[in-house]
N, C-alpha and C. Protein backbone atom coordinates (compact mmCIF):
# COMPACT_ATOMS: atom_id res chain seq x y z
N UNK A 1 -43.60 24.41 4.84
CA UNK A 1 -42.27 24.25 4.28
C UNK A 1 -42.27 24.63 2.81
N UNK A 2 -43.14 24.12 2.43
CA UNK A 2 -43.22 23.85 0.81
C UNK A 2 -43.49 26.24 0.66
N UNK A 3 -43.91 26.76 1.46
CA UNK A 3 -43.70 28.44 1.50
C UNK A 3 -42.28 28.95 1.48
N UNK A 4 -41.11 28.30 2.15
CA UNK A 4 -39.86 28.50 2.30
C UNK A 4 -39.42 27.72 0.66
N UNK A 5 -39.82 27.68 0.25
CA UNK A 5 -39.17 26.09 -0.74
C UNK A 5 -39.94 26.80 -2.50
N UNK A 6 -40.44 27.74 -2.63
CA UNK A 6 -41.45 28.37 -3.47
C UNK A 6 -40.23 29.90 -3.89
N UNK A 7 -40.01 30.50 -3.32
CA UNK A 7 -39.31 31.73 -3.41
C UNK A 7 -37.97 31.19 -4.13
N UNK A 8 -37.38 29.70 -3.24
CA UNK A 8 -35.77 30.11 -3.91
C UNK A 8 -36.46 28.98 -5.14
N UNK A 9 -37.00 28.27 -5.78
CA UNK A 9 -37.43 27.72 -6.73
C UNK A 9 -37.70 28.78 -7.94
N UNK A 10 -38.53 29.67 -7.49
CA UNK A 10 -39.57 30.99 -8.47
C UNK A 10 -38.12 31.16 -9.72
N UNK A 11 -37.11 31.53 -9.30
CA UNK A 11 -36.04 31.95 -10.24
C UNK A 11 -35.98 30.65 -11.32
N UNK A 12 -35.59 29.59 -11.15
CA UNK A 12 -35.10 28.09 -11.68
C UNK A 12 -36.85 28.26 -12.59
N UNK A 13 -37.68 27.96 -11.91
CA UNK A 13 -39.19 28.08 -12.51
C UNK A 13 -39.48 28.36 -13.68
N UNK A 14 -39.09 30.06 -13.14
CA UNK A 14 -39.75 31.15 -14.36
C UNK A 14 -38.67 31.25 -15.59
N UNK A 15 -37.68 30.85 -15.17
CA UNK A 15 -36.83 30.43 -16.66
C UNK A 15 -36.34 29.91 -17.76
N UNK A 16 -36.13 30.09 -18.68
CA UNK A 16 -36.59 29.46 -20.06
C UNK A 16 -35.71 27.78 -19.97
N UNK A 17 -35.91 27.35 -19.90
CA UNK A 17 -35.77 25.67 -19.80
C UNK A 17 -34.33 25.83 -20.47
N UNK A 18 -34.67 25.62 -22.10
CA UNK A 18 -33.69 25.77 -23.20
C UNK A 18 -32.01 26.74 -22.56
N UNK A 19 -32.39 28.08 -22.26
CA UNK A 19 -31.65 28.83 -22.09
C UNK A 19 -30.69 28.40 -20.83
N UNK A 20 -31.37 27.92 -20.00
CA UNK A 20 -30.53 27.56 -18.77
C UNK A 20 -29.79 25.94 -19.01
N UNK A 21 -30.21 25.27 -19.88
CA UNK A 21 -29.64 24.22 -20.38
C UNK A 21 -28.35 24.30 -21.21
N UNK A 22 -28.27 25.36 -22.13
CA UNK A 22 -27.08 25.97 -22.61
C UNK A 22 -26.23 26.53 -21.81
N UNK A 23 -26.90 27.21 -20.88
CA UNK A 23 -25.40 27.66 -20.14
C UNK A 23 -24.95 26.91 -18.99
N UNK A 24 -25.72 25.91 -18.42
CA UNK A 24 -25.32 25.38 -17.55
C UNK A 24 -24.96 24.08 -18.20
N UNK A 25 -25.29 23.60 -19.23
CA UNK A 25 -24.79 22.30 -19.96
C UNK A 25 -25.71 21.09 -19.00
N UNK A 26 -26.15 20.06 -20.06
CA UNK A 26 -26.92 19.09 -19.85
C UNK A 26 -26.52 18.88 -18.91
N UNK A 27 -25.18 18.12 -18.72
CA UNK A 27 -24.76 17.68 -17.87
C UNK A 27 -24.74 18.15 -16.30
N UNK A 28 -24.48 19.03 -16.64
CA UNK A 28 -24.53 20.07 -15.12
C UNK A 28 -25.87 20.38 -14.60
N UNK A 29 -26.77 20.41 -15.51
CA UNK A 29 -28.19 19.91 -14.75
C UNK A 29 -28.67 18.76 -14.26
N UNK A 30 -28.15 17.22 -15.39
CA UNK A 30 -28.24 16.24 -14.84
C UNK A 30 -27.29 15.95 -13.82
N UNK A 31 -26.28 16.20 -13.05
CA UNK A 31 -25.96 16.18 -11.92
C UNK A 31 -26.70 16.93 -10.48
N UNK A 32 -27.06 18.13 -11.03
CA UNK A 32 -28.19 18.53 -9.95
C UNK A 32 -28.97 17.72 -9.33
N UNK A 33 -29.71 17.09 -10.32
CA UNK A 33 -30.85 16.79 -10.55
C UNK A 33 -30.36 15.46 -9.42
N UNK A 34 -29.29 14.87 -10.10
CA UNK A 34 -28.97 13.55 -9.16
C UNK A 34 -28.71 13.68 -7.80
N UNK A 35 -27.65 14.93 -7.69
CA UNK A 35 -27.37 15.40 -6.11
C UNK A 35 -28.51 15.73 -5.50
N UNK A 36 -29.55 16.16 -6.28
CA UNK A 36 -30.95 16.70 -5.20
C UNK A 36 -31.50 15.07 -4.74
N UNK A 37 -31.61 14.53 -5.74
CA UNK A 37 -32.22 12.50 -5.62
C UNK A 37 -31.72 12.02 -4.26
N UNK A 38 -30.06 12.77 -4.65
CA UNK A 38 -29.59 11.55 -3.78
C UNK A 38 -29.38 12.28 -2.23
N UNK A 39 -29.92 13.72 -2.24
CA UNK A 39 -30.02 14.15 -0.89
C UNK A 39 -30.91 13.68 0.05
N UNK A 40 -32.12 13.61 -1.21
CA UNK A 40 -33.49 13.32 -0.33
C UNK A 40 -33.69 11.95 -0.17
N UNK A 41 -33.19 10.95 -0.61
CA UNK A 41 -33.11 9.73 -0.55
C UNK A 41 -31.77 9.32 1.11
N UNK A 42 -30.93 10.52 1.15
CA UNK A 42 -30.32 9.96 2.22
C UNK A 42 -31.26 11.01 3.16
N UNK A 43 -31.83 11.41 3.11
CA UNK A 43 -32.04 11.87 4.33
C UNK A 43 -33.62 10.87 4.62
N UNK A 44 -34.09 10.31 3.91
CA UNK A 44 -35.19 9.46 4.14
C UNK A 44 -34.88 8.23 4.43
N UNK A 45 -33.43 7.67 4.04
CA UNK A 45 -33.23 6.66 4.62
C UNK A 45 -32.40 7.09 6.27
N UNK A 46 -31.83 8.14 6.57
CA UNK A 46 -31.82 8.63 7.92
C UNK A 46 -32.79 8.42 8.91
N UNK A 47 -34.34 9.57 8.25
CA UNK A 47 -35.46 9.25 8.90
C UNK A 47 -36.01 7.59 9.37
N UNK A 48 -36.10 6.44 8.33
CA UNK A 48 -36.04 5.32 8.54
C UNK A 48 -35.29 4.80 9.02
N UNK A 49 -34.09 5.31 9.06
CA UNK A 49 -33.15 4.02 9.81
C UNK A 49 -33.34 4.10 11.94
N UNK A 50 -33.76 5.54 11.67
CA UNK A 50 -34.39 6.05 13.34
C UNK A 50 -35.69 5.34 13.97
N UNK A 51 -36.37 5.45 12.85
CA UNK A 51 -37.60 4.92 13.23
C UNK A 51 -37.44 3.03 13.10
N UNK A 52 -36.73 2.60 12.42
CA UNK A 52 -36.27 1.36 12.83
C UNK A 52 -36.07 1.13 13.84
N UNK A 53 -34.99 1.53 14.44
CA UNK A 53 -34.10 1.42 15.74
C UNK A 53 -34.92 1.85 16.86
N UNK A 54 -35.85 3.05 16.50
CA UNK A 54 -36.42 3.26 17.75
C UNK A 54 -37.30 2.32 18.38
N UNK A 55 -37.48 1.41 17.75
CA UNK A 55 -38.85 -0.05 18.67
C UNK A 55 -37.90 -0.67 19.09
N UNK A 56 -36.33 -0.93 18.81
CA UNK A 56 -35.43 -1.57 19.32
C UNK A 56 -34.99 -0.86 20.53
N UNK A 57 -34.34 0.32 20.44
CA UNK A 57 -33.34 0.97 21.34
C UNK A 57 -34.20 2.16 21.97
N UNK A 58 -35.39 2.93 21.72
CA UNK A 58 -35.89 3.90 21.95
C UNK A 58 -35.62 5.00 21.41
N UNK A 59 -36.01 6.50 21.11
CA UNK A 59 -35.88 7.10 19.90
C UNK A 59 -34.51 8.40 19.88
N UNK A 60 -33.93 8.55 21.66
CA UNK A 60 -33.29 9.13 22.36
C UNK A 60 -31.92 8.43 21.08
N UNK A 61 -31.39 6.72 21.56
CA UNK A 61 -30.58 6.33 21.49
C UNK A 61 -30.40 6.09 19.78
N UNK A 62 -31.41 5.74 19.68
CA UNK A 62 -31.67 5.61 17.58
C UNK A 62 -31.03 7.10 17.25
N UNK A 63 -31.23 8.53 17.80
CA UNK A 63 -31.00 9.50 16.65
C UNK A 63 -29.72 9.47 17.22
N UNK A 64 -29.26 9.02 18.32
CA UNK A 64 -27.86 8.98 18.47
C UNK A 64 -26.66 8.10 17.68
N UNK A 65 -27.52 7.12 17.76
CA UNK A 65 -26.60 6.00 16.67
C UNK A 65 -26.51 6.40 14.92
N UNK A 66 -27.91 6.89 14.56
CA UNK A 66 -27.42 7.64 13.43
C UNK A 66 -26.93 8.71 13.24
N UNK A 67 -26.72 9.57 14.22
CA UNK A 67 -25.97 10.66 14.02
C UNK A 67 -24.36 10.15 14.05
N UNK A 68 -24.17 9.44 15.01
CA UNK A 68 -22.96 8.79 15.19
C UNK A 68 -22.59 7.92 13.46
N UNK A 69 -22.77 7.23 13.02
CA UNK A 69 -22.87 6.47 12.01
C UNK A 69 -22.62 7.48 10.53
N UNK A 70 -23.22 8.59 10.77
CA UNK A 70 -23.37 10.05 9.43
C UNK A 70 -22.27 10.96 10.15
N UNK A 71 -21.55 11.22 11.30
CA UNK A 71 -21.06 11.81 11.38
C UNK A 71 -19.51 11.09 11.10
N UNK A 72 -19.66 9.76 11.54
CA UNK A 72 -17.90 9.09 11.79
C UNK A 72 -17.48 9.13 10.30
N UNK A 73 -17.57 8.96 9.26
CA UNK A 73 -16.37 9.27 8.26
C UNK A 73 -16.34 10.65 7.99
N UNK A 74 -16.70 11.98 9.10
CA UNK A 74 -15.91 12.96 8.63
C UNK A 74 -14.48 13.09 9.25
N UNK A 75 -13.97 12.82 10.37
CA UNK A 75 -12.73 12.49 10.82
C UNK A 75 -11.66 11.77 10.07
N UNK A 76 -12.09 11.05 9.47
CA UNK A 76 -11.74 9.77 8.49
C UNK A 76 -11.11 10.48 6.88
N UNK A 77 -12.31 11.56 6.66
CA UNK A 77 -12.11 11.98 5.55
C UNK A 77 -11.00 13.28 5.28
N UNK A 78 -11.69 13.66 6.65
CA UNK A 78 -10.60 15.09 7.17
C UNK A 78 -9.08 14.25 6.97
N UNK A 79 -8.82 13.12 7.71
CA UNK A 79 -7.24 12.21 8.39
C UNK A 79 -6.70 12.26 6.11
N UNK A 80 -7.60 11.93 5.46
CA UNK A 80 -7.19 11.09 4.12
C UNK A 80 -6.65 13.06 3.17
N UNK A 81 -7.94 13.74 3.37
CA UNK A 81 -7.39 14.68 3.47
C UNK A 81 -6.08 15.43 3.38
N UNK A 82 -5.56 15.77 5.08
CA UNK A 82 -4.53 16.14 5.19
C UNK A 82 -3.50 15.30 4.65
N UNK A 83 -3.67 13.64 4.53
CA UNK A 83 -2.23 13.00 4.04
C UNK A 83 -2.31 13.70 3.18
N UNK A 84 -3.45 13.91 2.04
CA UNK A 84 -3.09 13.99 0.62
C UNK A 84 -2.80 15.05 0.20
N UNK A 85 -2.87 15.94 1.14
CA UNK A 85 -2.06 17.39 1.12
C UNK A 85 -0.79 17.30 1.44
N UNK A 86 0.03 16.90 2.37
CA UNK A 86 1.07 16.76 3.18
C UNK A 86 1.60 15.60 1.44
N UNK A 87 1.20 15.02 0.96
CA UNK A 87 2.09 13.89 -0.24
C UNK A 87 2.30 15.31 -1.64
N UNK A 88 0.83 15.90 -1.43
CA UNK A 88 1.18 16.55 -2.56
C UNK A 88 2.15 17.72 -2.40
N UNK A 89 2.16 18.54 -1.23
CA UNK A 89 2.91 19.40 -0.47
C UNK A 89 4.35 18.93 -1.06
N UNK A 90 5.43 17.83 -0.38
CA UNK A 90 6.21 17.08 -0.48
C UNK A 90 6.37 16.70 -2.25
N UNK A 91 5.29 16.69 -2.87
CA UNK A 91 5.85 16.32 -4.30
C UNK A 91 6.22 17.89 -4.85
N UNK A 92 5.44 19.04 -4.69
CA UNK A 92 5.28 20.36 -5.24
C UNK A 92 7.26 20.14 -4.44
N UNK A 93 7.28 19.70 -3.62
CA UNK A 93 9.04 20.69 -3.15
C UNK A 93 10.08 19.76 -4.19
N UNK A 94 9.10 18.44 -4.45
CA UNK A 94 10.30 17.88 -4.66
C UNK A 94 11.06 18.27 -6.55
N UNK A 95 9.56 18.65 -7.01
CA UNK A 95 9.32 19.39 -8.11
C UNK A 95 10.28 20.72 -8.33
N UNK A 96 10.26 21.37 -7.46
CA UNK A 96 10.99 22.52 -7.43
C UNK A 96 12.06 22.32 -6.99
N UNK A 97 12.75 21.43 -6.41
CA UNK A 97 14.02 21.39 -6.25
C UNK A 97 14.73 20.92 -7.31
N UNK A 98 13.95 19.75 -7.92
CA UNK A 98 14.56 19.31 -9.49
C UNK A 98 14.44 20.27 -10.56
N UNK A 99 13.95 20.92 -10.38
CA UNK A 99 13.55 22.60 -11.38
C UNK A 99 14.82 23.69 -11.09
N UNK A 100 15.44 23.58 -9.68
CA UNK A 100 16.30 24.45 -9.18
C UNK A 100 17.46 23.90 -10.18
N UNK A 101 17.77 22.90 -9.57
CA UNK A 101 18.87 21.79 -10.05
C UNK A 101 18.94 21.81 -11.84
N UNK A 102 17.93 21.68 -12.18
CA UNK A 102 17.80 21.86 -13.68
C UNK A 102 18.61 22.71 -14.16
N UNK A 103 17.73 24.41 -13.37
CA UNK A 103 18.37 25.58 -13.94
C UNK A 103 19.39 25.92 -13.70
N UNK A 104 20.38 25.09 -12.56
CA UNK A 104 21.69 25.59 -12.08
C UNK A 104 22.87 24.91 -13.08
N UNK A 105 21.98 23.58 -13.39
CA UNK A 105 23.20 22.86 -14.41
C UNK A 105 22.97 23.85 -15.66
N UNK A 106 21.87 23.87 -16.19
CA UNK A 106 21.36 24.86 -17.50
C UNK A 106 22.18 25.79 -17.68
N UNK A 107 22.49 26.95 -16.11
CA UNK A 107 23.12 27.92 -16.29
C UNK A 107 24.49 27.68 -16.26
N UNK A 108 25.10 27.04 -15.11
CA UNK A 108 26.38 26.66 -14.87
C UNK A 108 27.32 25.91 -15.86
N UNK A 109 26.48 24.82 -16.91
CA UNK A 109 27.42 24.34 -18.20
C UNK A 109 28.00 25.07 -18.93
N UNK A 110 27.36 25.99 -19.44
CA UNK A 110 27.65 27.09 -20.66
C UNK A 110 28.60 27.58 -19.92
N UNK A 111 28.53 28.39 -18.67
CA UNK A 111 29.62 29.24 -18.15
C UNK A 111 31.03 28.59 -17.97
N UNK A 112 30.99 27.15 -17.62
CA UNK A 112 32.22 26.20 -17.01
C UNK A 112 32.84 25.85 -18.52
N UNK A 113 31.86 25.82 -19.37
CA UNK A 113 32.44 25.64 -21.00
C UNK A 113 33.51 26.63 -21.21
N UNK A 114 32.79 27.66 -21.13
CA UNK A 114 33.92 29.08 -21.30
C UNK A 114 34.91 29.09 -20.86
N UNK A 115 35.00 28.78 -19.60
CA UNK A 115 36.23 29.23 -18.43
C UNK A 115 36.58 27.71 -18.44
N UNK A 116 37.82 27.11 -19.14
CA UNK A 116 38.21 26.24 -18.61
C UNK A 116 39.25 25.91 -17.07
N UNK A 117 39.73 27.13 -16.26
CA UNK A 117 39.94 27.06 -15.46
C UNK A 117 38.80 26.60 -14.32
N UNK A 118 37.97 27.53 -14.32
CA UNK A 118 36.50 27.36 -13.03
C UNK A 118 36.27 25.78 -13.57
N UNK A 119 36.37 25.41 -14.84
CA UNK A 119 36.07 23.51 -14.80
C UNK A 119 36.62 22.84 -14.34
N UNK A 120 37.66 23.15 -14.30
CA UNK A 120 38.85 22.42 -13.30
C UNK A 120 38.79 22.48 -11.66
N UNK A 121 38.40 23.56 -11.30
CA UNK A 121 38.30 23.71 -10.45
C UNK A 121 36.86 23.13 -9.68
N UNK A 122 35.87 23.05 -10.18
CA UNK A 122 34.46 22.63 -9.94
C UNK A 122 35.01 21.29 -10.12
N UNK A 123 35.42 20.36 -11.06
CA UNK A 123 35.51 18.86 -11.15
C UNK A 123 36.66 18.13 -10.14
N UNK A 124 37.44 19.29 -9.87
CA UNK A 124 38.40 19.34 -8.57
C UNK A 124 37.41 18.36 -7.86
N UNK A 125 36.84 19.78 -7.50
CA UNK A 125 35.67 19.97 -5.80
C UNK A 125 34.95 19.08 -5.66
N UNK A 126 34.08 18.72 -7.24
CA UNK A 126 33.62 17.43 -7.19
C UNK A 126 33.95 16.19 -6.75
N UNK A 127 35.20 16.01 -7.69
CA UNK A 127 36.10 14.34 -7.35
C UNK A 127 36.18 14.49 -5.61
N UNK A 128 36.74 15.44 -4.76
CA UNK A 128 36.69 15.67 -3.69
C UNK A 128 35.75 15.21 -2.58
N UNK A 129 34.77 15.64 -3.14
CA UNK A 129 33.40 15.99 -2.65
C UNK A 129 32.53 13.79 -2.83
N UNK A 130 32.82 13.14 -4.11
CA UNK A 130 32.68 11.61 -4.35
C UNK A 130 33.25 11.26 -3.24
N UNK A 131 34.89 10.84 -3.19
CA UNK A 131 36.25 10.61 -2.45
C UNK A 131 35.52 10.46 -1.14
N UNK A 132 35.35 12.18 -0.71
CA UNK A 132 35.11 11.60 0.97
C UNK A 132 33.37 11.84 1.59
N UNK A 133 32.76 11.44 0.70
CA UNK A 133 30.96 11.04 0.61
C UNK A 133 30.56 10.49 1.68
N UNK A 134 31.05 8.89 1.69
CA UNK A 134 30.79 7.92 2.51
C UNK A 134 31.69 7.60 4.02
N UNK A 135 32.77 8.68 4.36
CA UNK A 135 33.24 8.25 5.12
C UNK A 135 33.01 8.78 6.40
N UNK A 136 31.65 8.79 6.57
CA UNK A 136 31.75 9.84 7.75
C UNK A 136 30.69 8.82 8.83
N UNK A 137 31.04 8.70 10.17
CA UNK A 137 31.06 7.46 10.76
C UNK A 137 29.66 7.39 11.56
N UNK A 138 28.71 6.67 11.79
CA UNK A 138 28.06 6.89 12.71
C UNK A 138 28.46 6.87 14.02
N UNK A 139 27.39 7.67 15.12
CA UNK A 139 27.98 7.57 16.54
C UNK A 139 27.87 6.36 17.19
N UNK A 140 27.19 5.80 16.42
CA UNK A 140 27.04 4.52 17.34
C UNK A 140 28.38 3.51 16.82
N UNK A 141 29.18 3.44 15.88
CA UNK A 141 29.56 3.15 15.43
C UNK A 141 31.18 2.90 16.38
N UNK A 142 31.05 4.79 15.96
CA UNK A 142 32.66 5.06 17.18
C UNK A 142 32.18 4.47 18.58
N UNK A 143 31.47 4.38 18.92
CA UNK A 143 30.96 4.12 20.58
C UNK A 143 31.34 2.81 21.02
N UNK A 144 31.28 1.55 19.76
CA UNK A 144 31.90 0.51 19.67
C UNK A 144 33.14 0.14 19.30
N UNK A 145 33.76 0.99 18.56
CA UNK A 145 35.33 0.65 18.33
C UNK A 145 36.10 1.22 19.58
N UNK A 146 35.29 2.18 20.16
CA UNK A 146 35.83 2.58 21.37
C UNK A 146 36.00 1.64 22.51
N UNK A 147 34.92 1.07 22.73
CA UNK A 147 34.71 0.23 23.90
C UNK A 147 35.63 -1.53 23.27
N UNK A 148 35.76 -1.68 22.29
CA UNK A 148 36.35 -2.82 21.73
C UNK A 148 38.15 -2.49 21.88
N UNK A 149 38.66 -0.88 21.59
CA UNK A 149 39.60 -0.36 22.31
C UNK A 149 40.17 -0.46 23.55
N UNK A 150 39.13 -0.37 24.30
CA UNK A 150 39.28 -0.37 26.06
C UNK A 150 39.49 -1.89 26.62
N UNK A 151 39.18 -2.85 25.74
CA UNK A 151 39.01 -4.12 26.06
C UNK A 151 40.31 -4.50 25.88
């Protein structure tokens, strides 16, 4: 292994310590460094948690339970995922519709300033438009004044 593990190392190796510290920034090495820790540390507590289980359950059912156990929060993560696409999705529209709305009042004031006729006429449409907002009935609604009719 350690022959497969020599070649992609040789590059990182043979290079000047200093130099690769500047461009990759401390930090970004000390995260490597941690993600490599904390690879090999889960995969050794994998190996152990098999070899636990296997004097219990046998070694068939042990790599099954940990595979099961390392695999179940990717479904989980995928489900949290898509909400948080589908919330942000829904905020990006809701963003742009208040952006639409923005630019229509933006544009439309100045013009309705000018033309005091079209203001009249828009605050018409408006008052109109308040007036009969709320009066529009549900069906379930008529379905009962109907039948209270018939009675």
């Amino acid at each position: 292994m350690l022959d497969r593990l020599v070649p992609l190392l040789m590059p990182l190796l043979t290079r000047d310590i200093g130099t690769a510290a500047r461009q990759v920034g401390r930090d970004g090495i000390l995260y490597a460094v941690m993600a490599f820790l904390g690879l090999v540390g889960f995969a050794l507590a994998l190996a152990g948690s098999v070899v636990w289980l296997k004097t219990w359950i046998g070694t068939g059912p042990a790599l099954l339970a940990v595979a099961g156990v390392v695999l179940l929060p990717i479904p989980i993560i995928l489900g949290l995922m898509a909400h948080w696409h589908r919330a942000e999705q829904k905020r990006r529209e809701k963003d742009k519709a208040a952006e639409m709305v923005n630019m229509a009042v933006s544009t439309l004031v100045p013009l309705l300033l000018r033309a005091p006729g079209l203001f009249m006429a828009v605050a018409v449409g408006l008052i109109a438009f308040l007036v009969f907002w709320g009066d529009e009935k549900k069906p379930d609604e008529n379905a009962a004044e109907k039948a209270k009719e018939t009675v």
